[in-house]
Protein backbone atom coordinates (compact mmCIF):
# COMPACT_ATOMS: atom_id res chain seq x y z
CA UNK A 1 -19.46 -22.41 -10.36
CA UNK A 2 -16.13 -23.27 -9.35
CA UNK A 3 -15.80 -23.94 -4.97
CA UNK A 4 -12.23 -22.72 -5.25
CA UNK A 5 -13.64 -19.07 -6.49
CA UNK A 6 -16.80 -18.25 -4.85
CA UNK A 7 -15.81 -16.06 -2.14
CA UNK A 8 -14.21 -13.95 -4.57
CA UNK A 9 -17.20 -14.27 -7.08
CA UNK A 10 -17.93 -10.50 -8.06
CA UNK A 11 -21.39 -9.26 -9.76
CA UNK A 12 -20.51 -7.08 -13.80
CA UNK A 13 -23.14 -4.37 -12.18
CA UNK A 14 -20.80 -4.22 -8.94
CA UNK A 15 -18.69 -0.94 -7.70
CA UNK A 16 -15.69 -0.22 -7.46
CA UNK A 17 -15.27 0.46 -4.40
CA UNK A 18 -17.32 -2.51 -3.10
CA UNK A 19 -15.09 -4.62 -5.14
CA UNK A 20 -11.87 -3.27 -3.33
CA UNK A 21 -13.94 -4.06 0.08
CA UNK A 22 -14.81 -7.56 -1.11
CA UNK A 23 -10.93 -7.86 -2.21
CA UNK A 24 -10.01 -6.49 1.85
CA UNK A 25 -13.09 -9.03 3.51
CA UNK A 26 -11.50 -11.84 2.17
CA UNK A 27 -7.44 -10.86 1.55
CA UNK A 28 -6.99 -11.43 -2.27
CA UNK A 29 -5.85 -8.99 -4.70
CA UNK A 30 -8.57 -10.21 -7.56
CA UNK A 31 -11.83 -11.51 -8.38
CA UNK A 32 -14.00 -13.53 -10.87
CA UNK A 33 -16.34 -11.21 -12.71
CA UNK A 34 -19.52 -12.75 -13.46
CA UNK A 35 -22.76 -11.29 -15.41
CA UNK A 36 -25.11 -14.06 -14.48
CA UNK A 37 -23.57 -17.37 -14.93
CA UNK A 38 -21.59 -16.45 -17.67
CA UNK A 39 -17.63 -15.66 -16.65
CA UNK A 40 -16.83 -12.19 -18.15
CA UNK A 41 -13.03 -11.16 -16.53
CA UNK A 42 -10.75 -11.41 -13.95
CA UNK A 43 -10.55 -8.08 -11.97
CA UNK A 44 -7.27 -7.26 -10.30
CA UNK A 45 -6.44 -4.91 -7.44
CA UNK A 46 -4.14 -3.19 -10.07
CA UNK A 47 -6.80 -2.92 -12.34
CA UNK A 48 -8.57 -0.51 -9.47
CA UNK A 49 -5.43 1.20 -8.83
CA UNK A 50 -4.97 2.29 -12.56
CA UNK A 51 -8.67 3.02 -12.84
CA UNK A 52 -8.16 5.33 -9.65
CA UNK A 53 -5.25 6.96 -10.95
CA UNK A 54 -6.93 8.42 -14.16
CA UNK A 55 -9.77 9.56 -11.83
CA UNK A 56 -12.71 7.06 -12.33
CA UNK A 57 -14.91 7.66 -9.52
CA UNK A 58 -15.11 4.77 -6.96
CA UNK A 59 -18.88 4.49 -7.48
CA UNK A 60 -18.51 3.62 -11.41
CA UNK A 61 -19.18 -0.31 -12.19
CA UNK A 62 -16.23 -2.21 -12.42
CA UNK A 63 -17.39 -3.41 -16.00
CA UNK A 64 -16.01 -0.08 -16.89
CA UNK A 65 -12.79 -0.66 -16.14
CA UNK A 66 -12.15 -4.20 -17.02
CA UNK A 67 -9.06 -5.20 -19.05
CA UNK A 68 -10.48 -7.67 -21.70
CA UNK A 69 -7.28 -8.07 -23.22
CA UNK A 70 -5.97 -10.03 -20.68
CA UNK A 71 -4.58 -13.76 -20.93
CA UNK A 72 -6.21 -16.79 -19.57
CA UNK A 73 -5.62 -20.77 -20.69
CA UNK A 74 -6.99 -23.13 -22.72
CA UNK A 75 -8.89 -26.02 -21.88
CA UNK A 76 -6.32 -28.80 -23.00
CA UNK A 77 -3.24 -26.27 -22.42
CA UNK A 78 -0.32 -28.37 -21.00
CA UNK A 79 0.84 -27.34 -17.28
CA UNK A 80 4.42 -26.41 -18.39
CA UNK A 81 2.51 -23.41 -20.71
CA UNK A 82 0.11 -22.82 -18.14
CA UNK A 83 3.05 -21.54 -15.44
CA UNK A 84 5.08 -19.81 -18.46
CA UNK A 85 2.32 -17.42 -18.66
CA UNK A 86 1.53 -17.22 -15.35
CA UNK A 87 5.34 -16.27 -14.62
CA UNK A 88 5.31 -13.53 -17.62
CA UNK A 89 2.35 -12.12 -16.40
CA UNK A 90 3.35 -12.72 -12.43
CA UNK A 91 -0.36 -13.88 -12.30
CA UNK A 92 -1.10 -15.07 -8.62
CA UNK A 93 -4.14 -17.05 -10.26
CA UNK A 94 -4.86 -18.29 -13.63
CA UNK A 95 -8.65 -18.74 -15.35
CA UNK A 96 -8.59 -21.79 -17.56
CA UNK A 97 -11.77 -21.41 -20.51
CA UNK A 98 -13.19 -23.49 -22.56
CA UNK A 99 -13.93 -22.62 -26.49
CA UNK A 100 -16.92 -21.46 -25.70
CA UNK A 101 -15.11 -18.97 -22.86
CA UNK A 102 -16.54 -20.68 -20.30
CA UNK A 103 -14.46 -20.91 -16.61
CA UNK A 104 -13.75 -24.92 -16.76
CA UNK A 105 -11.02 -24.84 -14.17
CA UNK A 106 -8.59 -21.79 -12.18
CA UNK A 107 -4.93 -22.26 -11.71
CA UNK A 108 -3.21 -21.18 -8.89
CA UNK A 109 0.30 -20.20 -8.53
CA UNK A 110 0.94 -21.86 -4.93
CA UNK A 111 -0.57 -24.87 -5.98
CA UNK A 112 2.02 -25.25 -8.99
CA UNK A 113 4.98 -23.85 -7.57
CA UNK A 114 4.88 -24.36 -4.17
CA UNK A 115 7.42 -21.18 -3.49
CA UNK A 116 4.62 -18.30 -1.95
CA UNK A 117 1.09 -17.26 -3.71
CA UNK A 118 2.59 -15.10 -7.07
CA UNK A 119 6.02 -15.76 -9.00
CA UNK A 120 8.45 -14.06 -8.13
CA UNK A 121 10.11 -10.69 -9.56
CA UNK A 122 13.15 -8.86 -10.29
CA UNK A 123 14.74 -7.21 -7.21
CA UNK A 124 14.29 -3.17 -7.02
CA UNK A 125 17.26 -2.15 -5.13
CA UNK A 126 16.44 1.09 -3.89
CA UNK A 127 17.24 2.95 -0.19
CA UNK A 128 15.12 3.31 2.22
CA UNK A 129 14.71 5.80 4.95
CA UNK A 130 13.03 5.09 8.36
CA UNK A 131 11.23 7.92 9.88
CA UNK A 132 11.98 6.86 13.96
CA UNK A 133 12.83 9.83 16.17
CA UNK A 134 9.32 10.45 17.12
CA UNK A 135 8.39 9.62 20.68
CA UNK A 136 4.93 7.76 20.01
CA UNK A 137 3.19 9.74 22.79
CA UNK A 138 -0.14 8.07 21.12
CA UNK A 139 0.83 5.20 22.35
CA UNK A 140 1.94 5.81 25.58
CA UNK A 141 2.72 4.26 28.45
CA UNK A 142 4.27 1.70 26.40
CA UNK A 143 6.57 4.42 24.84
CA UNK A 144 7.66 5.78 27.96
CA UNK A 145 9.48 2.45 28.61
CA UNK A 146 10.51 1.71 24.85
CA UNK A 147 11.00 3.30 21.35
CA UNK A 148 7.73 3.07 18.98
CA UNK A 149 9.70 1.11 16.33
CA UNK A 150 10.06 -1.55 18.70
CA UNK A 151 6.40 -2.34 19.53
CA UNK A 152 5.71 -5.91 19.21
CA UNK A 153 3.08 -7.15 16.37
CA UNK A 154 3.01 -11.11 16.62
CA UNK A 155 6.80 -13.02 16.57
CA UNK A 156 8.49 -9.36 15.35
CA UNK A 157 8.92 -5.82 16.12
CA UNK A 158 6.47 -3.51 13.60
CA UNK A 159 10.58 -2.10 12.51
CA UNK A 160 11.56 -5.84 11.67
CA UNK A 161 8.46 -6.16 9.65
CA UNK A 162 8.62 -2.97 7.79
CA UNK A 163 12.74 -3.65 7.14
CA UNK A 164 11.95 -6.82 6.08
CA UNK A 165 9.14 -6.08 3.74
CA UNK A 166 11.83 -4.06 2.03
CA UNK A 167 14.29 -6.36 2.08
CA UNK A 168 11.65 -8.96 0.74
CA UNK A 169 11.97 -6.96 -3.02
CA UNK A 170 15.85 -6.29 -2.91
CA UNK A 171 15.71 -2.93 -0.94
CA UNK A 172 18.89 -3.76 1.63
CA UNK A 173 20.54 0.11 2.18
CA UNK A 174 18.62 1.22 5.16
CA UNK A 175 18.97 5.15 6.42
CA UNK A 176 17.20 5.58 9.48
CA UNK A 177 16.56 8.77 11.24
CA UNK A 178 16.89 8.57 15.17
CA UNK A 179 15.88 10.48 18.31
CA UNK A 180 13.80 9.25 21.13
CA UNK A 181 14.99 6.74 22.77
CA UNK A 182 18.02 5.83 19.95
CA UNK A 183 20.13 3.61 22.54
CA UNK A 184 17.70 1.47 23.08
CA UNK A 185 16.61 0.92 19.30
CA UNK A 186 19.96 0.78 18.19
CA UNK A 187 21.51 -1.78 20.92
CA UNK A 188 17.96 -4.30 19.80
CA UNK A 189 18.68 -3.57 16.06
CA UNK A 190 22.70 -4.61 17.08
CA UNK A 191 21.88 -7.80 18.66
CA UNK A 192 19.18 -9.49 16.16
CA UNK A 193 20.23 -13.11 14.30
CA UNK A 194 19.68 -11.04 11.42
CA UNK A 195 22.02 -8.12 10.93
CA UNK A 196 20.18 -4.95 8.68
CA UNK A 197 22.35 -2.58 6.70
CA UNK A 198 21.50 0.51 8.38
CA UNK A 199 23.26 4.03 8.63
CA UNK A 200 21.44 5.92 11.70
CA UNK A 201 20.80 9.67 11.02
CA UNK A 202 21.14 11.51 14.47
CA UNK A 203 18.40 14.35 15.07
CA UNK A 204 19.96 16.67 17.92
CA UNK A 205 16.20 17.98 18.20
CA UNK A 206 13.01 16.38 16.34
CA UNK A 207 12.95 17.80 13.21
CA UNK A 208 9.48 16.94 12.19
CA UNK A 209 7.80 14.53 9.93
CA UNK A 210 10.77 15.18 7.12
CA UNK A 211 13.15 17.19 8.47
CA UNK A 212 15.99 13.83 9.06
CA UNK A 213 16.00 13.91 5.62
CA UNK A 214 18.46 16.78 5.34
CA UNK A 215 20.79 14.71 7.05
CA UNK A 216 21.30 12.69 3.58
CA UNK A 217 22.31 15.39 1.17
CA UNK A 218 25.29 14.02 -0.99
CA UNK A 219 24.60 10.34 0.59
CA UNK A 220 21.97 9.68 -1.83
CA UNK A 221 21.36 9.91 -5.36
CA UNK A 222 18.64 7.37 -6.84
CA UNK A 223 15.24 7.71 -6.00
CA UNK A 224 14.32 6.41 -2.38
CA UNK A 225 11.48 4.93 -0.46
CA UNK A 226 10.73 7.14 2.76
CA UNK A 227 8.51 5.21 5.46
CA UNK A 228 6.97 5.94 9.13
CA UNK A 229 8.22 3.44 11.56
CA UNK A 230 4.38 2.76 12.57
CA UNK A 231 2.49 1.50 9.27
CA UNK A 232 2.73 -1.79 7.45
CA UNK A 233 1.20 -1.68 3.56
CA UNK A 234 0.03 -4.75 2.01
CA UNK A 235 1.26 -3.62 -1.44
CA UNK A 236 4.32 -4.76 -3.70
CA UNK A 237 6.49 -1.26 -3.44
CA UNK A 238 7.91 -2.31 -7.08
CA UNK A 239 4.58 -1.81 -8.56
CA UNK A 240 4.61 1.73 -6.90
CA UNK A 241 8.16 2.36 -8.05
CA UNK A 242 6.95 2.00 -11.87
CA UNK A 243 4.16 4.22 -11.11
CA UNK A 244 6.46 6.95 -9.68
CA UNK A 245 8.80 6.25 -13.01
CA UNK A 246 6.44 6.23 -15.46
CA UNK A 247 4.80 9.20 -14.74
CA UNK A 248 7.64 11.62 -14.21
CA UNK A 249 6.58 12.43 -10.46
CA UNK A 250 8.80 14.44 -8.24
CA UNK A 251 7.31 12.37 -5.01
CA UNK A 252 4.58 9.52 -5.02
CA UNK A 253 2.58 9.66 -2.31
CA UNK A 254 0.65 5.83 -1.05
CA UNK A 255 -2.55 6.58 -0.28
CA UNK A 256 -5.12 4.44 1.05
CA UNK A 257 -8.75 4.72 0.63
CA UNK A 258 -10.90 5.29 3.34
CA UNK A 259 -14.55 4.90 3.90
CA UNK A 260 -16.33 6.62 7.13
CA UNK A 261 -19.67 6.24 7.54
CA UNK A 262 -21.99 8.57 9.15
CA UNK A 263 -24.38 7.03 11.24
CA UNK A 264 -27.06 9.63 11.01
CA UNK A 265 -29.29 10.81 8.83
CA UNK A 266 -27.81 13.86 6.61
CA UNK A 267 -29.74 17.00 5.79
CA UNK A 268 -29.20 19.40 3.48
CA UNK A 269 -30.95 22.72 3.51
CA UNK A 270 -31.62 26.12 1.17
CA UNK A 271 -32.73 29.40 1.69
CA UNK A 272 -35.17 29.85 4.86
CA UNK A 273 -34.05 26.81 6.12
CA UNK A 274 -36.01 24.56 4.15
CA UNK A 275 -34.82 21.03 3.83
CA UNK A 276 -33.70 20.43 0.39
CA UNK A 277 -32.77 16.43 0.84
CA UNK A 278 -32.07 13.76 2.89
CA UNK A 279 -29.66 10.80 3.27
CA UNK A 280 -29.66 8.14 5.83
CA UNK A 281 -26.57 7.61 7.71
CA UNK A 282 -24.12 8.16 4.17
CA UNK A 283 -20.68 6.69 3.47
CA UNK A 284 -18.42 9.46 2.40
CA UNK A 285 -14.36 8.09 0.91
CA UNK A 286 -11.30 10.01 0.80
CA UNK A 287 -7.81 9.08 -0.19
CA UNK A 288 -5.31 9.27 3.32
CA UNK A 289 -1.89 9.79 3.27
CA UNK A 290 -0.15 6.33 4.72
CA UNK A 291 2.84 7.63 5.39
CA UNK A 292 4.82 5.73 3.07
CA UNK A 293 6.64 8.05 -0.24
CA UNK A 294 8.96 7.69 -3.00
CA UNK A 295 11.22 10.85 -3.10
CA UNK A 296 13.63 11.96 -5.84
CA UNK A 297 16.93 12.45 -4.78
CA UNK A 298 17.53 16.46 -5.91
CA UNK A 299 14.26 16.68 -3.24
CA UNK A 300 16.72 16.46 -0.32
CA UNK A 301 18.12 19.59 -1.08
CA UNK A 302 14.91 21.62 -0.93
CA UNK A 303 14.91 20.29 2.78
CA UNK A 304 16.25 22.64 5.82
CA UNK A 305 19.51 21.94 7.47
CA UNK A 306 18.83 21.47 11.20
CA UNK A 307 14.73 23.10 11.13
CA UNK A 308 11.50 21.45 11.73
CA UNK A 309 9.96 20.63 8.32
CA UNK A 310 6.88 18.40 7.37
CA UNK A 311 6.21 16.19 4.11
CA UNK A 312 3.48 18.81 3.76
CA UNK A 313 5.68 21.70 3.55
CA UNK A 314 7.52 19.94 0.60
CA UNK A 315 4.52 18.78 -0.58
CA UNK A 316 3.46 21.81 -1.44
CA UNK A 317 6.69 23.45 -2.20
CA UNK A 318 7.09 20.89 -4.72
CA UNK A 319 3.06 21.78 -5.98
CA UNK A 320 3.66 25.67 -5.79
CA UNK A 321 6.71 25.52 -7.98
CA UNK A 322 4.74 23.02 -11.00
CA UNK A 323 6.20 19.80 -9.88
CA UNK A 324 4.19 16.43 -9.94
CA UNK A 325 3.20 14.61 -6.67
CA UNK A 326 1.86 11.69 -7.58
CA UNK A 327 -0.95 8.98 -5.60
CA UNK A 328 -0.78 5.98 -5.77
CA UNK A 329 -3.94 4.19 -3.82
CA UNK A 330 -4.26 0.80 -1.88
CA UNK A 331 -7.18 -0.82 -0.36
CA UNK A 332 -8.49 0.71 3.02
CA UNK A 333 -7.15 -2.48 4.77
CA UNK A 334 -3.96 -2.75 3.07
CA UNK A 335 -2.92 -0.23 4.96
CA UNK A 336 -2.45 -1.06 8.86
CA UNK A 337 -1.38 2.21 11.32
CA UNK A 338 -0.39 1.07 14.91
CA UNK A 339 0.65 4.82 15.41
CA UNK A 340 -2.43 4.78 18.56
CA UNK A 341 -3.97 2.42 20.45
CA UNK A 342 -7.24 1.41 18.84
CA UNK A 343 -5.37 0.83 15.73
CA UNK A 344 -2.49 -1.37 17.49
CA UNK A 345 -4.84 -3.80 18.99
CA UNK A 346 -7.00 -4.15 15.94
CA UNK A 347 -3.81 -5.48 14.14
CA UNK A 348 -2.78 -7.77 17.07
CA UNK A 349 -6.00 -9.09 17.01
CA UNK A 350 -6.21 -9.76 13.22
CA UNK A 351 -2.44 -11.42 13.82
């Protein structure tokens, strides 16, 4: 076996989900399947995804869901061929197999290219709004003194990292929705080296988790990303934008699967009280909203002018009336909250 690949060396009769913990352990978005010695496919996080989305449970064995139609090289296969299909297939890695299929060698784009770990793609130049009028009270003290948006993580502000994730796939037209504190956020945003495109969207009161959003009608009219000011998502927003596309969805929500484990034993019981079974300290998963959406632009109109309204209430205004909400899943540690303490200091330690 290959040293480059055996971290992310994952057994045919594994999970699901413990492949998307394996992918999380060790930060890579795919893995080698192996059945034995013998190399069977690469497994990619969007692989998962897609399995998730048509509703294969996160217990089935990931040689359910393999793609076996995928590409790989050919022992022999010159370089210049090698990164042509890498680039059409914006392949981060690439499996090189011998006549015989076995893995002789693995390709890797940073290696080759020397310009960040997958090739790059076509800009999606969509706008995005900034949910930042909240006052962070989980976080307090630090809140009392300055806006949530600005809370350090590492060299940059968790705002600068979530504008310039955007920014990163061609998403420049910034909305953001202000409240507590706005003076303050607005003279840091108006004094950084780098100068965001942002139109500020005043909230007289807090208008709840989507209420700002009434502020836009007539301003936009293209889909639009809609993001807390508190999360960062390890996830390439383009490959959510398709989703939301290709499936006709009035709002995609990201959601990021969770795993909670109880740590005691289980019971169930039946009539009379008699125990009817038993399981020792279980792992239960459920899908958690991130806080990060894709909106359609006729939405903003369904929105109340100057009331409190929550992406639940449109959530399910948009569900009572037919309309498609859409999921779109990422890893459990994709998905990094700062939004209270606990969570804030877990992510300045992993930075």
């Amino acid at each position: 076996m290959l040293d480059s690949i055996k971290a992310r060396v994952i057994s045919l009769q594994s999970s699901i989900i413990f492949a998307m913990k394996q992918m999380d352990n060790i930060h890579v978005k795919s893995l080698f399947v192996f059945d034995g010695d013998k190399f069977v496919e690469l497994l990619t996080i969007g692989d998962i995804q897609r399995a998730i989305i048509k509703g294969v449970p996160l217990n089935e064995k990931i040689g359910e869901i393999l793609n076996s139609k995928k590409i790989y090289a050919s022992e022999g296969e010159s370089m210049d061929s090698i990164r042509s299909k890498m680039e059409k297939l914006r392949a981060e890695c690439m499996p090189v197999l011998d006549v015989d299929g076995n893995l002789i060698d693995v390709i890797f784009w940073k290696d080759i290219a020397k310009t960040g770990s997958e090739p790059p793609r076509p800009p999606l130049n969509l706008p995005v709004v900034i949910m930042a009028g909240g006052k962070g009270t989980r976080l307090r003290p630090i809140t009392n003194v300055i806006p949530k948006p600005l809370i350090p993580i590492g060299d940059k502000t968790i705002l600068e990292e979530i504008l310039d994730q955007f920014e990163s796939i061609g998403c420049n037209k910034f909305y953001m929705s202000v409240n507590y504190k706005s003076d303050i956020l607005k003279y840091f945003l108006e004094n950084l080296p780098h100068s965001y495109d942002i139109n500020y969207l005043e909230e007289t009161t807090p208008l709840g988790t989507i209420g700002g959003i009434s502020l836009l009608k007539g301003q936009i009219s293209t889909p639009f990303f809609v993001s807390n000011c508190d999360i960062l998502i390890d996830q390439d927003y383009r490959d959510v934008y398709k989703y939301h596309i290709d499936n006709n969805n009035d709002i995609t929500i990201i959601t990021a699967v969770k795993s909670l484990r109880i740590p005691y034993g289980v019971i169930d019981t039946g009539e009379s009280g008699l125990m009817t079974g038993l399981q020792e300290k279980p792992e239960q998963t459920y899908m958690i909203n991130t806080g990060v959406y894709i909106l359609n632009p006729e939405l903003i109109d369904e929105i109340p002018v100057e009331q409190i309204y929550h992406i639940t209430d449109l959530i399910e205004k948009i569900r009572a009336r037919g309309g498609r909400v859409g999921c779109f899943p990422v890893s459990e540690h994709a998905w990094k909250d700062i939004g209270e303490w606990p969570e804030y200091l877990k992510m300045i330690e992993i930075l």
